[in-house]
Protein backbone atom coordinates (compact mmCIF):
# COMPACT_ATOMS: atom_id res chain seq x y z
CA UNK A 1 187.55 -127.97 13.93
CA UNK A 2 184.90 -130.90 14.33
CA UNK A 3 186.76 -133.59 16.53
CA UNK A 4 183.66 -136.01 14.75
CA UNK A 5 183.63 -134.61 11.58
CA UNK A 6 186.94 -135.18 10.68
CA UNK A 7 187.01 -138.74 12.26
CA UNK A 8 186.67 -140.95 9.45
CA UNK A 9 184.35 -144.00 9.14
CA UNK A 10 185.63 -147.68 8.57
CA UNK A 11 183.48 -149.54 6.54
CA UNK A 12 183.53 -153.40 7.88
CA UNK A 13 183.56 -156.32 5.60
CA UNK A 14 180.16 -157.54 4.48
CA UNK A 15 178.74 -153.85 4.26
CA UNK A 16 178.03 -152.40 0.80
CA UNK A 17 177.56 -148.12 0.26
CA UNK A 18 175.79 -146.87 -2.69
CA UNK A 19 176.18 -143.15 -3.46
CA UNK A 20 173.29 -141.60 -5.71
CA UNK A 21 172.99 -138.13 -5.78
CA UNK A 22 172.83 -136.86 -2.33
CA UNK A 23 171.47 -140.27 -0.91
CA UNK A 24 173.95 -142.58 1.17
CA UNK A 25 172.79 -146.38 1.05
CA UNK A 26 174.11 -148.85 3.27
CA UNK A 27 173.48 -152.34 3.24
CA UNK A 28 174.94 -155.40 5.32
CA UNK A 29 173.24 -158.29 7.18
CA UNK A 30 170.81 -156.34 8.83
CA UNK A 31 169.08 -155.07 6.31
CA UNK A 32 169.44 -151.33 4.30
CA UNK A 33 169.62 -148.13 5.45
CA UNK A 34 169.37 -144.94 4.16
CA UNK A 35 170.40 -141.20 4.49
CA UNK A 36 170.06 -137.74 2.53
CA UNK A 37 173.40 -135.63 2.75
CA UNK A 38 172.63 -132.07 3.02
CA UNK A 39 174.19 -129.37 1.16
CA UNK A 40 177.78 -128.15 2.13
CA UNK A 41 178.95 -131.73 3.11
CA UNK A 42 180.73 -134.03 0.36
CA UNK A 43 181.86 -137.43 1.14
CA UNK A 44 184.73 -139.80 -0.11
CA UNK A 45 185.49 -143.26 0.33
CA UNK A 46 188.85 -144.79 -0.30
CA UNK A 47 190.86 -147.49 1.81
CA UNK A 48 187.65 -148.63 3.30
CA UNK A 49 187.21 -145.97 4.71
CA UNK A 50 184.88 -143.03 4.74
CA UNK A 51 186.09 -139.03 5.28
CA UNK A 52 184.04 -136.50 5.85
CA UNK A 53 184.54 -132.73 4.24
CA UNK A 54 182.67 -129.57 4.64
CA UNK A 55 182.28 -126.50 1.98
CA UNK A 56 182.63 -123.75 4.74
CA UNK A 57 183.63 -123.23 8.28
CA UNK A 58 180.16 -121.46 9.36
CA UNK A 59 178.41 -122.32 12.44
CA UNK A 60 175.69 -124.58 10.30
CA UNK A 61 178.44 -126.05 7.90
CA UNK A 62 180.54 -127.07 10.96
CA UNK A 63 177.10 -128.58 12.77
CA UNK A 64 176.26 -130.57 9.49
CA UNK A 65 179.94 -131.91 9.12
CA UNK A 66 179.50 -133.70 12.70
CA UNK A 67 175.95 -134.55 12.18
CA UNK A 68 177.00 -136.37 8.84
CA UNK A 69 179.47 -138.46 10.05
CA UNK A 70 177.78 -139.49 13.20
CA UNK A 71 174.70 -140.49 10.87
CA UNK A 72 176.80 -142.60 8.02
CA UNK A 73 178.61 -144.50 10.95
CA UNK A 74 175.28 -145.29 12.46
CA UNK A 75 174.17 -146.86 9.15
CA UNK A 76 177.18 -148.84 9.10
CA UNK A 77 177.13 -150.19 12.78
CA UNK A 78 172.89 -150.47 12.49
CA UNK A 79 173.29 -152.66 8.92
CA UNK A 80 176.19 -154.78 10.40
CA UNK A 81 175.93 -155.25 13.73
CA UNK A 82 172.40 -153.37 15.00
CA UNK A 83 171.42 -151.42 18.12
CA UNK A 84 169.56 -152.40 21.41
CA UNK A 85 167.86 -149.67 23.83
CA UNK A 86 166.75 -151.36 27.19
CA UNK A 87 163.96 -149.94 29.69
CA UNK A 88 163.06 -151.31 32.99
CA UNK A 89 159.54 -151.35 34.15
CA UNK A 90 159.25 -150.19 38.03
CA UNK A 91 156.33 -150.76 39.92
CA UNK A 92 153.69 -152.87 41.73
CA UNK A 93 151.48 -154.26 39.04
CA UNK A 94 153.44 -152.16 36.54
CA UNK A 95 153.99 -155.14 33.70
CA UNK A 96 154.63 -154.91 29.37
CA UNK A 97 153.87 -157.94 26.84
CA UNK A 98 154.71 -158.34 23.32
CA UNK A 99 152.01 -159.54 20.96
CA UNK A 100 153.27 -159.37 17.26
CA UNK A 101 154.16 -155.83 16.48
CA UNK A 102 152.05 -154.42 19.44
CA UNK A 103 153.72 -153.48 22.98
CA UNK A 104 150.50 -153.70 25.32
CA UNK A 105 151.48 -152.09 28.46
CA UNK A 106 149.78 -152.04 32.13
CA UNK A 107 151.04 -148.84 33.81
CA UNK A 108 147.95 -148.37 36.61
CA UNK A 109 146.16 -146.44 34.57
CA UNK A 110 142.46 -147.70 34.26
CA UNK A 111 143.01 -148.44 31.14
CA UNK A 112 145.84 -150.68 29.14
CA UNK A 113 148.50 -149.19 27.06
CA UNK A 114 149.07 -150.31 23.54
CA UNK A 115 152.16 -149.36 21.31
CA UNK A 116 152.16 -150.19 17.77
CA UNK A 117 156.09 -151.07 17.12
CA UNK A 118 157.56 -149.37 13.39
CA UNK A 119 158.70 -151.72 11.10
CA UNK A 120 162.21 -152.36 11.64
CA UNK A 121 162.13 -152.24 15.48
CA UNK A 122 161.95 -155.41 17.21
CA UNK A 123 160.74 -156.00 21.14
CA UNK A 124 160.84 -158.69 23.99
CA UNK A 125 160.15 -158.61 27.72
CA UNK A 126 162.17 -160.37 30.03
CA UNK A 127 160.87 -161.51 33.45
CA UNK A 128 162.35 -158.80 35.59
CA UNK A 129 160.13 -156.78 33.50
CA UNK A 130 162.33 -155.48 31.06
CA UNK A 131 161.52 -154.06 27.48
CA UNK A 132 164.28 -155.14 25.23
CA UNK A 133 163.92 -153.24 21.85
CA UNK A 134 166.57 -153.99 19.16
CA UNK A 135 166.34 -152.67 15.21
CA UNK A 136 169.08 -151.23 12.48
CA UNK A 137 168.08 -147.49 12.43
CA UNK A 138 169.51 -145.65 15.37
CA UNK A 139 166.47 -142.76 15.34
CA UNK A 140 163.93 -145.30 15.21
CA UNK A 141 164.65 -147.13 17.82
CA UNK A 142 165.59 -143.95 20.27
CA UNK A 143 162.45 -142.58 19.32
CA UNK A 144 160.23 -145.49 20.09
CA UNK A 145 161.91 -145.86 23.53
CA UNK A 146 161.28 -142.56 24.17
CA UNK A 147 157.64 -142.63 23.34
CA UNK A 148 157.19 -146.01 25.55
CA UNK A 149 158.82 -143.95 28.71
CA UNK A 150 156.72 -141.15 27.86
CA UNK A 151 154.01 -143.21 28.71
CA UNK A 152 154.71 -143.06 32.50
CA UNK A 153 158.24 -141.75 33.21
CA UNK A 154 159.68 -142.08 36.28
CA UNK A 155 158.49 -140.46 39.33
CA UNK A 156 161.24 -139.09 41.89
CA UNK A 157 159.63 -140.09 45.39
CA UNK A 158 159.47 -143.42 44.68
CA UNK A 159 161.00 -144.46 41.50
CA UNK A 160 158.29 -145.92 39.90
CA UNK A 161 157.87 -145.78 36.09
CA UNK A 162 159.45 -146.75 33.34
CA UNK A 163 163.32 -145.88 32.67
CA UNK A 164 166.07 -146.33 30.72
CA UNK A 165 168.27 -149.06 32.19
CA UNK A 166 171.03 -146.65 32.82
CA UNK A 167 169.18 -144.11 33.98
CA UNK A 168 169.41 -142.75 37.24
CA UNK A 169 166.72 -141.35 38.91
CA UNK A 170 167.25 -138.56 41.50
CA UNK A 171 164.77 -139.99 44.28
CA UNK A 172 163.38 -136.93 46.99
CA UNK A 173 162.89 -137.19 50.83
CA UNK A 174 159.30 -136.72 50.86
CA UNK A 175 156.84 -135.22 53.20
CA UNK A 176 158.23 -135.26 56.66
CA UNK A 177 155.91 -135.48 59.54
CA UNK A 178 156.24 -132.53 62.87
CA UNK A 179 159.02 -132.83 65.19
């Protein structure tokens, strides 16, 4: 049995769902969200709360029951209260700015960096030379995170990159010189 799946999902105050069709709709202070239920997974909301059931107990059935539920409640939390993905810059001269919708990033290449930001995803660097990127949708903002550390991920002999903030890079030893 799915330990997710069959979790159900409260729904806080201040957050509205719409069901039409097959398409979930949450909306709350942060804005509206969206999400297509596949086939096999049916949905009911009573109490406040939302449960979860699947049609059969097949390997995909079971994976789209979990996958379901995980993607309603991140609706919920990302219209009511929103996410926030950090990543540290690490490096000499290594440095990120914010201009409008644009993340312009210097990452000693001989050339700048320069991230258009999807709508819905918000950024700001700190001093320490973090990227703080906040939005509603979950994906969005995991995916743009992972496309900005694509850009130079970390490199294990020295550390220097860009990261997640919890992230833990493995550092090596290095060359060693003759004994």
């Amino acid at each position: 049995m799915s330990r997710i799946g069959n979790a159900p999902v409260a729904v806080p105050k201040g957050v509205t769902l719409t069901t039409v069709g097959r398409t979930v709709s949450a909306k709350g202070p942060k804005g509206t969200l969206s999400f297509d239920i596949p086939d096999g997974v049916t949905m009911e909301q009573a109490d406040g709360r939302l449960v979860f059931k699947r049609a059969g107990n097949d390997n995909r059935a079971r994976a789209m029951h979990g996958m379901v539920r995980a993607r309603v409640a991140n609706l919920i939390t990302g219209v009511s209260t929103g996410f926030t993905r950090e990543l540290e810059i690490i490096g000499v001269g290594y440095r990120a700015a914010v201009k409008g919708q644009v993340v312009e990033l210097t990452l000693g290449y001989s050339h700048g960096v320069s991230y258009q930001l999807p709508e819905g995803v918000k950024a700001e660097v700190t001093k320490d030379n973090k990227v703080i990127l906040s939005g509603s949708d979950r994906v969005a903002l995991g995916q743009v995170a992972s496309d900005i550390r694509g850009f130079r991920p970390p490199e294990p002999y020295k550390g220097k990159g860009v990261k997640y903030a919890e992230e833990t890079i493995l550092r090596k030893e290095g060359k060693r010189g003759k004994k």
